[in-house]
PDB file of N, CA and C in Angstrom:
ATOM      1  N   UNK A   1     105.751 152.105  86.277  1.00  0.00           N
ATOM      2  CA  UNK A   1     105.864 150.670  86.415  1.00  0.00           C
ATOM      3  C   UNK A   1     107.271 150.337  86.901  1.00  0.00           C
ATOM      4  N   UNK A   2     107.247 149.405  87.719  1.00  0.00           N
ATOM      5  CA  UNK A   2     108.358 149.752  88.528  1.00  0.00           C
ATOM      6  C   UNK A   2     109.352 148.399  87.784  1.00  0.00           C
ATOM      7  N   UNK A   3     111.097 148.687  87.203  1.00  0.00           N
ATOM      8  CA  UNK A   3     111.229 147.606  86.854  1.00  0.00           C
ATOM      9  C   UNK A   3     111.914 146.060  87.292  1.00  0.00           C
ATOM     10  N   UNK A   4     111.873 144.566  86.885  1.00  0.00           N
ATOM     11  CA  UNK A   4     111.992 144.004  87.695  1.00  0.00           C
ATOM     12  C   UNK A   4     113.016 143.520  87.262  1.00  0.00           C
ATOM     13  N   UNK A   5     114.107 143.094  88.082  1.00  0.00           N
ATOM     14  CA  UNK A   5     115.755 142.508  88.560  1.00  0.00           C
ATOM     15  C   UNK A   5     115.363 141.339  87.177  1.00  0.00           C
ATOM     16  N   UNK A   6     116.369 141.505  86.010  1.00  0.00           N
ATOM     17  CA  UNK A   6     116.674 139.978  85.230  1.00  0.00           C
ATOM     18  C   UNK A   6     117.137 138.980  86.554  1.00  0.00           C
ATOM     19  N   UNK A   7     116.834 137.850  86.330  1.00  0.00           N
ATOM     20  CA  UNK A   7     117.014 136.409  87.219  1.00  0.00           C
ATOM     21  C   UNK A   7     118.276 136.107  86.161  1.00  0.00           C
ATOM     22  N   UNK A   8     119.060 135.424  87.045  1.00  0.00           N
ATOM     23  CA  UNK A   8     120.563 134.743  86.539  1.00  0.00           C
ATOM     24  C   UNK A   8     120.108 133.180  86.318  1.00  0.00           C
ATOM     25  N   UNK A   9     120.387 132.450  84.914  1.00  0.00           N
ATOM     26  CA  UNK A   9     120.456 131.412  84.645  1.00  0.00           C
ATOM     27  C   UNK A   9     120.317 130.520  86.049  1.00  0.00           C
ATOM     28  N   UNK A  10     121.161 130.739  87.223  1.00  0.00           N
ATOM     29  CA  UNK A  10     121.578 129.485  88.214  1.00  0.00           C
ATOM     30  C   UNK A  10     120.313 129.750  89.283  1.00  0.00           C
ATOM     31  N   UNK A  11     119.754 131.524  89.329  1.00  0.00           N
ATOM     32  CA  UNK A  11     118.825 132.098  90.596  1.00  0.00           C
ATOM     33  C   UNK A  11     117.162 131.289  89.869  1.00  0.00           C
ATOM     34  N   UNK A  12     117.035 131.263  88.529  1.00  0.00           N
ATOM     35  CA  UNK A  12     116.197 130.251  87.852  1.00  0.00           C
ATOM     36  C   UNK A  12     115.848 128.920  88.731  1.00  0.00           C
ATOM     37  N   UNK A  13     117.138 128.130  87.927  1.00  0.00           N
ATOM     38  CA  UNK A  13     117.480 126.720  88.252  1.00  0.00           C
ATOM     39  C   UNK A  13     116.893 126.555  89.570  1.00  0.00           C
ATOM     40  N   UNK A  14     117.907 127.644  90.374  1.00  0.00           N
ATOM     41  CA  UNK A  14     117.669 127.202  91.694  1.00  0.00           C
ATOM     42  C   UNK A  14     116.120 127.833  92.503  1.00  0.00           C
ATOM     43  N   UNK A  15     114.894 128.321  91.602  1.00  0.00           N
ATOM     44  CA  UNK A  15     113.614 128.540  91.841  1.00  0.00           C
ATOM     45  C   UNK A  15     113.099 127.363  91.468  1.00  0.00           C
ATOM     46  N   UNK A  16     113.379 126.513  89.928  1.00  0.00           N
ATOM     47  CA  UNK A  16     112.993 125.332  89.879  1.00  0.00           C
ATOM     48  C   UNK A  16     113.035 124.538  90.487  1.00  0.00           C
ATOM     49  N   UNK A  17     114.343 124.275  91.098  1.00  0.00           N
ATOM     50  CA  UNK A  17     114.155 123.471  91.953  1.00  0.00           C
ATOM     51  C   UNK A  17     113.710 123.205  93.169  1.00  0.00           C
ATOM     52  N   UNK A  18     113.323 124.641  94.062  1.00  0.00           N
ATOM     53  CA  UNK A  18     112.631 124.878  94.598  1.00  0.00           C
ATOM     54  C   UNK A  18     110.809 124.806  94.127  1.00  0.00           C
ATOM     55  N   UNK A  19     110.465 125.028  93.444  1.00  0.00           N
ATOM     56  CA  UNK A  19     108.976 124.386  92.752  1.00  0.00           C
ATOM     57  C   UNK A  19     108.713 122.863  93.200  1.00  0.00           C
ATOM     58  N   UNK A  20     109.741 122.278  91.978  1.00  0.00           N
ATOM     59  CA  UNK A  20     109.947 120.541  91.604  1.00  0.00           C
ATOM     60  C   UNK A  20     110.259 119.496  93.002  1.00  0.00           C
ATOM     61  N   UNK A  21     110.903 120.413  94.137  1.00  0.00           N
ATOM     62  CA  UNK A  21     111.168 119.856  95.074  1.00  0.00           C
ATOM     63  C   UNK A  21     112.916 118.900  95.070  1.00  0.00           C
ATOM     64  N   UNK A  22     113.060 119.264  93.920  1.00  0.00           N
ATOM     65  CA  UNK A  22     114.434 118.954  94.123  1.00  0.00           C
ATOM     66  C   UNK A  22     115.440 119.504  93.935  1.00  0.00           C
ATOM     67  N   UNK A  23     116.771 118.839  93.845  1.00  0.00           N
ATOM     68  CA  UNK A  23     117.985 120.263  94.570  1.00  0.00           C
ATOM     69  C   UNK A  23     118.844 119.494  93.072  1.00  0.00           C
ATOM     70  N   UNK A  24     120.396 120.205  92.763  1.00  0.00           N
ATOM     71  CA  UNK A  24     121.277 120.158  91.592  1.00  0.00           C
ATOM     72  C   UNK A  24     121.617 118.369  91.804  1.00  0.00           C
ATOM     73  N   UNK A  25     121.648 118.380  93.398  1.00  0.00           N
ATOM     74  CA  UNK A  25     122.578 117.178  93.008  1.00  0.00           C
ATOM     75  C   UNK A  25     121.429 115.814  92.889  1.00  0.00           C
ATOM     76  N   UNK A  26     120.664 116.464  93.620  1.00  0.00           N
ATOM     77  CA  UNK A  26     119.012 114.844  93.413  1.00  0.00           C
ATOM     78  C   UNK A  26     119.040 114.937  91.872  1.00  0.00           C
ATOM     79  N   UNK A  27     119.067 116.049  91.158  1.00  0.00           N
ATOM     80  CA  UNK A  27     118.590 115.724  89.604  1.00  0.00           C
ATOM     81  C   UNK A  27     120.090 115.368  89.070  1.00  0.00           C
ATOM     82  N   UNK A  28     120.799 115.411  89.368  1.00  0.00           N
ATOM     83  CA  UNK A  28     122.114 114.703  88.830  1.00  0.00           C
ATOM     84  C   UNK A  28     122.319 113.306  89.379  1.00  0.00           C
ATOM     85  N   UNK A  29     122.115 113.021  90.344  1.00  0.00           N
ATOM     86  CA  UNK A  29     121.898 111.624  91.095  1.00  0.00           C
ATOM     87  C   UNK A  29     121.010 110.613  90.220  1.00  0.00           C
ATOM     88  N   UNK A  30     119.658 112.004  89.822  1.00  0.00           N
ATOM     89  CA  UNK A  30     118.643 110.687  89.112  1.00  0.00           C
ATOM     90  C   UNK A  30     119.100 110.568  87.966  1.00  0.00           C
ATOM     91  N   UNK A  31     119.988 111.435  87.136  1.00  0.00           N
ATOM     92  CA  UNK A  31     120.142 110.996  86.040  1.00  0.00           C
ATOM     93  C   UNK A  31     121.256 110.043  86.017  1.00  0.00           C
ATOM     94  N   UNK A  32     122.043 110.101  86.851  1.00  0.00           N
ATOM     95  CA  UNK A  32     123.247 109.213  86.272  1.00  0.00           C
ATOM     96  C   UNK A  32     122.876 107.706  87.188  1.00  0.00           C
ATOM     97  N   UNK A  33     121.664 107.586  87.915  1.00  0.00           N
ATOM     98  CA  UNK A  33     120.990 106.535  88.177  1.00  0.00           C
ATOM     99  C   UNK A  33     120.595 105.560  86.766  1.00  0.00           C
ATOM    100  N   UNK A  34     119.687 106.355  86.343  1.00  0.00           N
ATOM    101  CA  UNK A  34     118.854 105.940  85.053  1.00  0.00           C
ATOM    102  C   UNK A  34     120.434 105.842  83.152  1.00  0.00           C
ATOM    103  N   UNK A  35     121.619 106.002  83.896  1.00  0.00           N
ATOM    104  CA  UNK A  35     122.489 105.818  83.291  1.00  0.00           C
ATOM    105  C   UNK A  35     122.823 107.117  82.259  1.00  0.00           C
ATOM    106  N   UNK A  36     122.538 108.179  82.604  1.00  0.00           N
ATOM    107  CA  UNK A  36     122.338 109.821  81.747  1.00  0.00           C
ATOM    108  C   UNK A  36     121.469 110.664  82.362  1.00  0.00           C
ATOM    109  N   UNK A  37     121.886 111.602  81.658  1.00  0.00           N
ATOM    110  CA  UNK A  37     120.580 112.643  81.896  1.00  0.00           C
ATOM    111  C   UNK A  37     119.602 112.720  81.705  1.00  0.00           C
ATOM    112  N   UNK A  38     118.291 112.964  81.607  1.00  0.00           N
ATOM    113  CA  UNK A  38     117.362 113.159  81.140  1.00  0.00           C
ATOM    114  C   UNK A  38     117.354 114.292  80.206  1.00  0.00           C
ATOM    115  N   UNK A  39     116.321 114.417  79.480  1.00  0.00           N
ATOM    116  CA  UNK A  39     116.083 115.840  78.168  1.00  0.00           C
ATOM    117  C   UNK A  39     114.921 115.350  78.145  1.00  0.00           C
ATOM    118  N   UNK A  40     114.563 117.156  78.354  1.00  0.00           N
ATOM    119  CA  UNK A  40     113.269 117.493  78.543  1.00  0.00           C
ATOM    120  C   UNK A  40     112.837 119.120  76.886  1.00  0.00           C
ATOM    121  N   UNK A  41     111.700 118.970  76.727  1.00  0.00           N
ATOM    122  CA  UNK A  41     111.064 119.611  75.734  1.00  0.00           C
ATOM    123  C   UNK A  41     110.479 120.597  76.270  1.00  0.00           C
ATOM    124  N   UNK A  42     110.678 121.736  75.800  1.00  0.00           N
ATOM    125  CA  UNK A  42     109.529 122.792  76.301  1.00  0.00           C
ATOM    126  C   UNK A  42     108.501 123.357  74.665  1.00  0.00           C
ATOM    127  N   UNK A  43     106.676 123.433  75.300  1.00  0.00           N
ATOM    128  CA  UNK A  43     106.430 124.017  74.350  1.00  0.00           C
ATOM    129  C   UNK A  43     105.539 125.100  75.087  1.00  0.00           C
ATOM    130  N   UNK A  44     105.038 125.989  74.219  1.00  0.00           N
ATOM    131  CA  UNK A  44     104.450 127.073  74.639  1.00  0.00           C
ATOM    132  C   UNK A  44     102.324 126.856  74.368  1.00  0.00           C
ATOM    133  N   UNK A  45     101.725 127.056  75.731  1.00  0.00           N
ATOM    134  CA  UNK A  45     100.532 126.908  75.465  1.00  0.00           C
ATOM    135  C   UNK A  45      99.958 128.242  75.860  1.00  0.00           C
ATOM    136  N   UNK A  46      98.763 128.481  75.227  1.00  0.00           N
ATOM    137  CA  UNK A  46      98.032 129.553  75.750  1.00  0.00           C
ATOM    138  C   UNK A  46      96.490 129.208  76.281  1.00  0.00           C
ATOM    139  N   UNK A  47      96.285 129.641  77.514  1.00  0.00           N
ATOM    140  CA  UNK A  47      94.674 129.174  77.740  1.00  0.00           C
ATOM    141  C   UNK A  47      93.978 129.812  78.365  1.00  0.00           C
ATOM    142  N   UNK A  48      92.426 130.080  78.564  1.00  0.00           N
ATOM    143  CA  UNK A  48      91.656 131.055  78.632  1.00  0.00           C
ATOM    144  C   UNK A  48      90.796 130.458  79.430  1.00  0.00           C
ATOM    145  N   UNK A  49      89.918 131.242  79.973  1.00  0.00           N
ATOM    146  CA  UNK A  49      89.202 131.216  81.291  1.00  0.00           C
ATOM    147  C   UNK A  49      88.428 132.526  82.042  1.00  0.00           C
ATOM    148  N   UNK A  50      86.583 132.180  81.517  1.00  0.00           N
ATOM    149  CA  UNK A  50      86.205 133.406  82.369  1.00  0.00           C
ATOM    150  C   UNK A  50      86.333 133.580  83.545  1.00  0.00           C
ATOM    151  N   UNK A  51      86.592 132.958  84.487  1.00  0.00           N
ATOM    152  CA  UNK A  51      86.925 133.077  85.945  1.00  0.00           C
ATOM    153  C   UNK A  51      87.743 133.493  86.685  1.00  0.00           C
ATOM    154  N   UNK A  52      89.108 133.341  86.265  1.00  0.00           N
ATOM    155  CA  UNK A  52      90.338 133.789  86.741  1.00  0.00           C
ATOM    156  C   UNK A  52      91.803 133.227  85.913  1.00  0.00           C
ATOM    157  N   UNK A  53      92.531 133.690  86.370  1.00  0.00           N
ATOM    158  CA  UNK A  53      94.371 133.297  85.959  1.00  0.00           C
ATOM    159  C   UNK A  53      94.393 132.217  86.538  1.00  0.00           C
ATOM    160  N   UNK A  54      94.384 131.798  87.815  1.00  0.00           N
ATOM    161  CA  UNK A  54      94.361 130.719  88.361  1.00  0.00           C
ATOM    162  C   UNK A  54      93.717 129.510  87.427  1.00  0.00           C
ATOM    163  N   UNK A  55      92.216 129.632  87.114  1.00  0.00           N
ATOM    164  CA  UNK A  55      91.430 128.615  85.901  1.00  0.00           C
ATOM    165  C   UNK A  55      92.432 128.578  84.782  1.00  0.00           C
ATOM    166  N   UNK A  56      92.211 129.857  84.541  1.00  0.00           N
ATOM    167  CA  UNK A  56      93.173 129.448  83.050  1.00  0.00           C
ATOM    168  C   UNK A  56      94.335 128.529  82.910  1.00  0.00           C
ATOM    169  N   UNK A  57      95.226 128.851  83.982  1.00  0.00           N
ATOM    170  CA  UNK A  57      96.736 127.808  84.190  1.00  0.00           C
ATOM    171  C   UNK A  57      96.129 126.715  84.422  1.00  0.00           C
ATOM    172  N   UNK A  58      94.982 126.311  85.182  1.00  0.00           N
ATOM    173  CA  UNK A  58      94.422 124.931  85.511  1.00  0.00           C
ATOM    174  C   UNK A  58      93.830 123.968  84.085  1.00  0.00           C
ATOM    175  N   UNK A  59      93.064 125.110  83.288  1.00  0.00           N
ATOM    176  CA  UNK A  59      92.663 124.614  82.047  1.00  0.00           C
ATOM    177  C   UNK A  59      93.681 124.204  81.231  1.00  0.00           C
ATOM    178  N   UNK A  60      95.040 124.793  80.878  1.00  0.00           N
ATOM    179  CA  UNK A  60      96.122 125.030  79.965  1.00  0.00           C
ATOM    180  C   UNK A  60      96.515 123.761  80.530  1.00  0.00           C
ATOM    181  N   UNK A  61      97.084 123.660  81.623  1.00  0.00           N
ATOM    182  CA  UNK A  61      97.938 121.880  82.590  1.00  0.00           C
ATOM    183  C   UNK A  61      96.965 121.092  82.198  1.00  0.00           C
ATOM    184  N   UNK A  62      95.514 121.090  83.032  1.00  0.00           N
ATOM    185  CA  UNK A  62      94.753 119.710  82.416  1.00  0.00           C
ATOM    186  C   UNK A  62      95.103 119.429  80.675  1.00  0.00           C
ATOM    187  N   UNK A  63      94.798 120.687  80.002  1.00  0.00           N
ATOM    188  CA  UNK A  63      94.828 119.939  78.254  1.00  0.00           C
ATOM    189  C   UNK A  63      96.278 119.723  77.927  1.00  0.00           C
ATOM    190  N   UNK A  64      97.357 120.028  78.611  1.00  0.00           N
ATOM    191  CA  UNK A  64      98.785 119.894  78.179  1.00  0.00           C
ATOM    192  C   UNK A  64      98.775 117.946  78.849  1.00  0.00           C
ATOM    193  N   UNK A  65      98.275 118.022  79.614  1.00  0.00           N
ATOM    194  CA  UNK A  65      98.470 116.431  80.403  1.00  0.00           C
ATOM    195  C   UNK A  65      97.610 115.467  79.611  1.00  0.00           C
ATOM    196  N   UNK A  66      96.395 115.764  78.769  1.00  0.00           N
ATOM    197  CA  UNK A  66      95.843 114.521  78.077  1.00  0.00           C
ATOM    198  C   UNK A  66      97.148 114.578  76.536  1.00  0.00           C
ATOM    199  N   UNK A  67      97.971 115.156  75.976  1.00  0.00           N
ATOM    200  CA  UNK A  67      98.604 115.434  74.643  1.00  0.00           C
ATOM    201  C   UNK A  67      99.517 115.048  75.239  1.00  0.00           C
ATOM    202  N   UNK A  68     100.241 115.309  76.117  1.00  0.00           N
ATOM    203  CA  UNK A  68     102.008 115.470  76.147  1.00  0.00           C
ATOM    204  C   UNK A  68     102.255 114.458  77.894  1.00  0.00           C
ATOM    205  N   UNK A  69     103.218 113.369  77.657  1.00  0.00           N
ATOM    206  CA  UNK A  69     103.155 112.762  78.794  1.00  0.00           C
ATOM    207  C   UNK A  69     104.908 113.366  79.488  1.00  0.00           C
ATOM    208  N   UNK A  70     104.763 113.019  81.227  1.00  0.00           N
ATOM    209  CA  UNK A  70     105.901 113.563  81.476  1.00  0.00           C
ATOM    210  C   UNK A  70     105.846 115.039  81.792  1.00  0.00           C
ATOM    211  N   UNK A  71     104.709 115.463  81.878  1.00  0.00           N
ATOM    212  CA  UNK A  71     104.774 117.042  82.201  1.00  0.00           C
ATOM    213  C   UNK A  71     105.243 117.370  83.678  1.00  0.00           C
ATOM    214  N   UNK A  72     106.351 118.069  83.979  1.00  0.00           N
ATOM    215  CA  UNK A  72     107.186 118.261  85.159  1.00  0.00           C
ATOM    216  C   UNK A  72     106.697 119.776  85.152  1.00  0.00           C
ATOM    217  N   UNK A  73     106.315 120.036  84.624  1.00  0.00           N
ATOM    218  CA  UNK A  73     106.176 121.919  85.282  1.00  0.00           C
ATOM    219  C   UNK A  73     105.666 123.122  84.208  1.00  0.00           C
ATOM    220  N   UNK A  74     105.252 124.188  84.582  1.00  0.00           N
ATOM    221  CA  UNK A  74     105.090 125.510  83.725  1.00  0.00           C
ATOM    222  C   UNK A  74     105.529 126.451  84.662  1.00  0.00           C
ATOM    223  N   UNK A  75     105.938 127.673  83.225  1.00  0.00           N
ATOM    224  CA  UNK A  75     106.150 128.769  83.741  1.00  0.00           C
ATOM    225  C   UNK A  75     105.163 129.543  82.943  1.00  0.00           C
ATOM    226  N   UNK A  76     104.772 130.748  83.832  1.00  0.00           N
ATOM    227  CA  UNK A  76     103.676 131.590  83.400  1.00  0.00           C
ATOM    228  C   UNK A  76     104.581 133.094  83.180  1.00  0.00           C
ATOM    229  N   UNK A  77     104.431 132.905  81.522  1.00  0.00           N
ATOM    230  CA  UNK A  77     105.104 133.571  80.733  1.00  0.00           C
ATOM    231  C   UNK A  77     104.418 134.914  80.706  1.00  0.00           C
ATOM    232  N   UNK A  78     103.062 135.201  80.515  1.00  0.00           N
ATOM    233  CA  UNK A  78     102.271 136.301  80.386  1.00  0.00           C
ATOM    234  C   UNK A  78     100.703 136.461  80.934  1.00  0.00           C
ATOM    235  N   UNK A  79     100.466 137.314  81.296  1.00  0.00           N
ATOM    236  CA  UNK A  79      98.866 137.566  81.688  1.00  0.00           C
ATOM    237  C   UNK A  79      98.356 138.798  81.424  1.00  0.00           C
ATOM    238  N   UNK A  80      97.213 138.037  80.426  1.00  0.00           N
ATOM    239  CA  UNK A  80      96.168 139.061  79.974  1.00  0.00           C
ATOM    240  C   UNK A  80      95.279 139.343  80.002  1.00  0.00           C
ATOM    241  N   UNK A  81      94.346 140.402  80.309  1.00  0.00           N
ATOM    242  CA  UNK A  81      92.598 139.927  80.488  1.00  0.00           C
ATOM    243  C   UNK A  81      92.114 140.768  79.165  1.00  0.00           C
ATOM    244  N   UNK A  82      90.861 140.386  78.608  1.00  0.00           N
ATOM    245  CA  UNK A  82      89.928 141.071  77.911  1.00  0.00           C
ATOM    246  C   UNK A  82      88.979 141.692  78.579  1.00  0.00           C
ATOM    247  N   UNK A  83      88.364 142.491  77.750  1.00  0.00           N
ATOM    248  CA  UNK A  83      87.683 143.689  79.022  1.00  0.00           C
ATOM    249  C   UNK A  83      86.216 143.687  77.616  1.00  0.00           C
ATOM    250  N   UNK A  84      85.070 143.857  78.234  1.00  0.00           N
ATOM    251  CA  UNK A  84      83.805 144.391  77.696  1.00  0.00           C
ATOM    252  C   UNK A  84      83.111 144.747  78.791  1.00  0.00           C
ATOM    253  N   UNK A  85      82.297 145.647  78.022  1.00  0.00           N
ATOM    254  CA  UNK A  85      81.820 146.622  78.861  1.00  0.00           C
ATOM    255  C   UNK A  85      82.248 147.186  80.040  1.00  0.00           C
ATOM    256  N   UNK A  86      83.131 147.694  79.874  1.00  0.00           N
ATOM    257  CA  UNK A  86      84.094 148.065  81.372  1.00  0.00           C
ATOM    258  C   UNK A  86      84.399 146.807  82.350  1.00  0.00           C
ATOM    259  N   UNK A  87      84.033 145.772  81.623  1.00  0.00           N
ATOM    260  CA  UNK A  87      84.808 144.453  83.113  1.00  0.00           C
ATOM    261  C   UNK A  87      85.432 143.570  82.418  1.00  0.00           C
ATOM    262  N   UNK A  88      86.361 143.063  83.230  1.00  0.00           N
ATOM    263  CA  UNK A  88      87.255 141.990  82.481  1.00  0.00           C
ATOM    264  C   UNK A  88      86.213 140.816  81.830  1.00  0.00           C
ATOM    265  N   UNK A  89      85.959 140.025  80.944  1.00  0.00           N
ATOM    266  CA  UNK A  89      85.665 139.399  80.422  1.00  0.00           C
ATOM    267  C   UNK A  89      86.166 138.236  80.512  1.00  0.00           C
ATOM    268  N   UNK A  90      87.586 137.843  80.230  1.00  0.00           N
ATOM    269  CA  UNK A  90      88.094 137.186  80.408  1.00  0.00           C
ATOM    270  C   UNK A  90      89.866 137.137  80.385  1.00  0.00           C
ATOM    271  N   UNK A  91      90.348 135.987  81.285  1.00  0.00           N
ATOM    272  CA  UNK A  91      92.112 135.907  81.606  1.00  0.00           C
ATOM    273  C   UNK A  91      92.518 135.255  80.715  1.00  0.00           C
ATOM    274  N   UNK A  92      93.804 134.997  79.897  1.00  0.00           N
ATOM    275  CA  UNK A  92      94.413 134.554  79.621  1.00  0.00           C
ATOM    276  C   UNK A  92      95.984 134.469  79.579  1.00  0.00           C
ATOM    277  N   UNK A  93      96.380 133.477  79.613  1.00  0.00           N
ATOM    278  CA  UNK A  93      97.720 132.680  80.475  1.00  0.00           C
ATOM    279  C   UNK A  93      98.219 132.679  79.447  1.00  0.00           C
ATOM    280  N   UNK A  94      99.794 132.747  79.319  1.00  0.00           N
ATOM    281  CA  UNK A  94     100.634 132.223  78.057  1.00  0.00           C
ATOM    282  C   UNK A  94     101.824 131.563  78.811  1.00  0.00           C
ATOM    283  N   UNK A  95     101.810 130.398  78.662  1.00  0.00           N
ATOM    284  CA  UNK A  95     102.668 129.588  79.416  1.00  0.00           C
ATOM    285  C   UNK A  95     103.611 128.312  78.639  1.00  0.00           C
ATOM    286  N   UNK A  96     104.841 128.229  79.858  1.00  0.00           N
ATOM    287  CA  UNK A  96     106.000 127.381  78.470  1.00  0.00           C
ATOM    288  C   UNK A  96     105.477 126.237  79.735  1.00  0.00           C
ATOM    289  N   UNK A  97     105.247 125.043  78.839  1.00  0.00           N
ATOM    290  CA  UNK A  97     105.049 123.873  79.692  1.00  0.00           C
ATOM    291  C   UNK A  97     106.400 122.736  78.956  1.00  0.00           C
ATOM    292  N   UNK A  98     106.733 122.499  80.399  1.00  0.00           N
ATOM    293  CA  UNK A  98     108.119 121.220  80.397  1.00  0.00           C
ATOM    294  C   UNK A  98     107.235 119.950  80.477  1.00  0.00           C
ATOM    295  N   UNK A  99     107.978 119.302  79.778  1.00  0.00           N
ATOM    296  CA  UNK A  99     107.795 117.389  79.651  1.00  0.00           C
ATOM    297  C   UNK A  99     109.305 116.709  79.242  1.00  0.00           C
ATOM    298  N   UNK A 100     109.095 115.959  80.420  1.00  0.00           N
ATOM    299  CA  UNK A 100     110.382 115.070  79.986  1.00  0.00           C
ATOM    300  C   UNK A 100     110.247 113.800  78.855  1.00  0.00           C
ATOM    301  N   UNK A 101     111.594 114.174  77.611  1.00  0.00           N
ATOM    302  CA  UNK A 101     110.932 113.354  76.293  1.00  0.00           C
ATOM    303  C   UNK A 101     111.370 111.493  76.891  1.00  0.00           C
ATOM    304  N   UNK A 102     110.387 110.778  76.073  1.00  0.00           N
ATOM    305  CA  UNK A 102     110.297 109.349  76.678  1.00  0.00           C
ATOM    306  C   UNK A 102     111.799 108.699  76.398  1.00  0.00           C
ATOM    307  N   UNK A 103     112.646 107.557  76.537  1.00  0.00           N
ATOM    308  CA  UNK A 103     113.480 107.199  75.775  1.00  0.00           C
ATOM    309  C   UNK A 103     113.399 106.312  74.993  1.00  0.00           C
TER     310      UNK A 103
END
């Protein structure tokens, strides 16, 4: 298994913001617009899906979006499948989902 490069705190950031579509200084712009920063919450969901990884992250976002408002993003922390009878059975996702808290 071949192993993979730790990411640096800023090589992160700067993937997020590549995701989110915005850059250090737009999210510093919006915050000191809105008079501060924003603070945001992360919690951890897990969700399942006979179909694929793809479903599963889709299932996990839809039920994170009716509970938690403000959801800006996930990261897909882990992937697992269950196996019967020699075939996967089913995927499951373990993912940290961001929401920005209200003020």
């Amino acid at each position: 298994m071949a192993k993979r490069k730790a990411k640096t705190r800023d090589a992160m950031k700067d993937e997020w913001d590549e995701v989110s579509g915005s850059s250090r200084s737009e999210t510093a712009r919006r915050g000191r617009q809105r008079g501060g920063a924003s603070v945001a919450k992360i919690t951890e969901i897990s969700a399942t899906s006979t179909k694929s990884f793809e479903d599963a992250i889709s299932v996990g976002i839809e039920r994170a979006n009716r509970t938690l408002r403000n959801v800006r993003g996930a990261w897909i922390k882990e992937q697992q499948v269950r196996i019967s009878g020699g075939e996967i059975s089913e995927y499951q996702v373990n993912m940290l989902v961001t929401f920005v808290i209200d003020d």
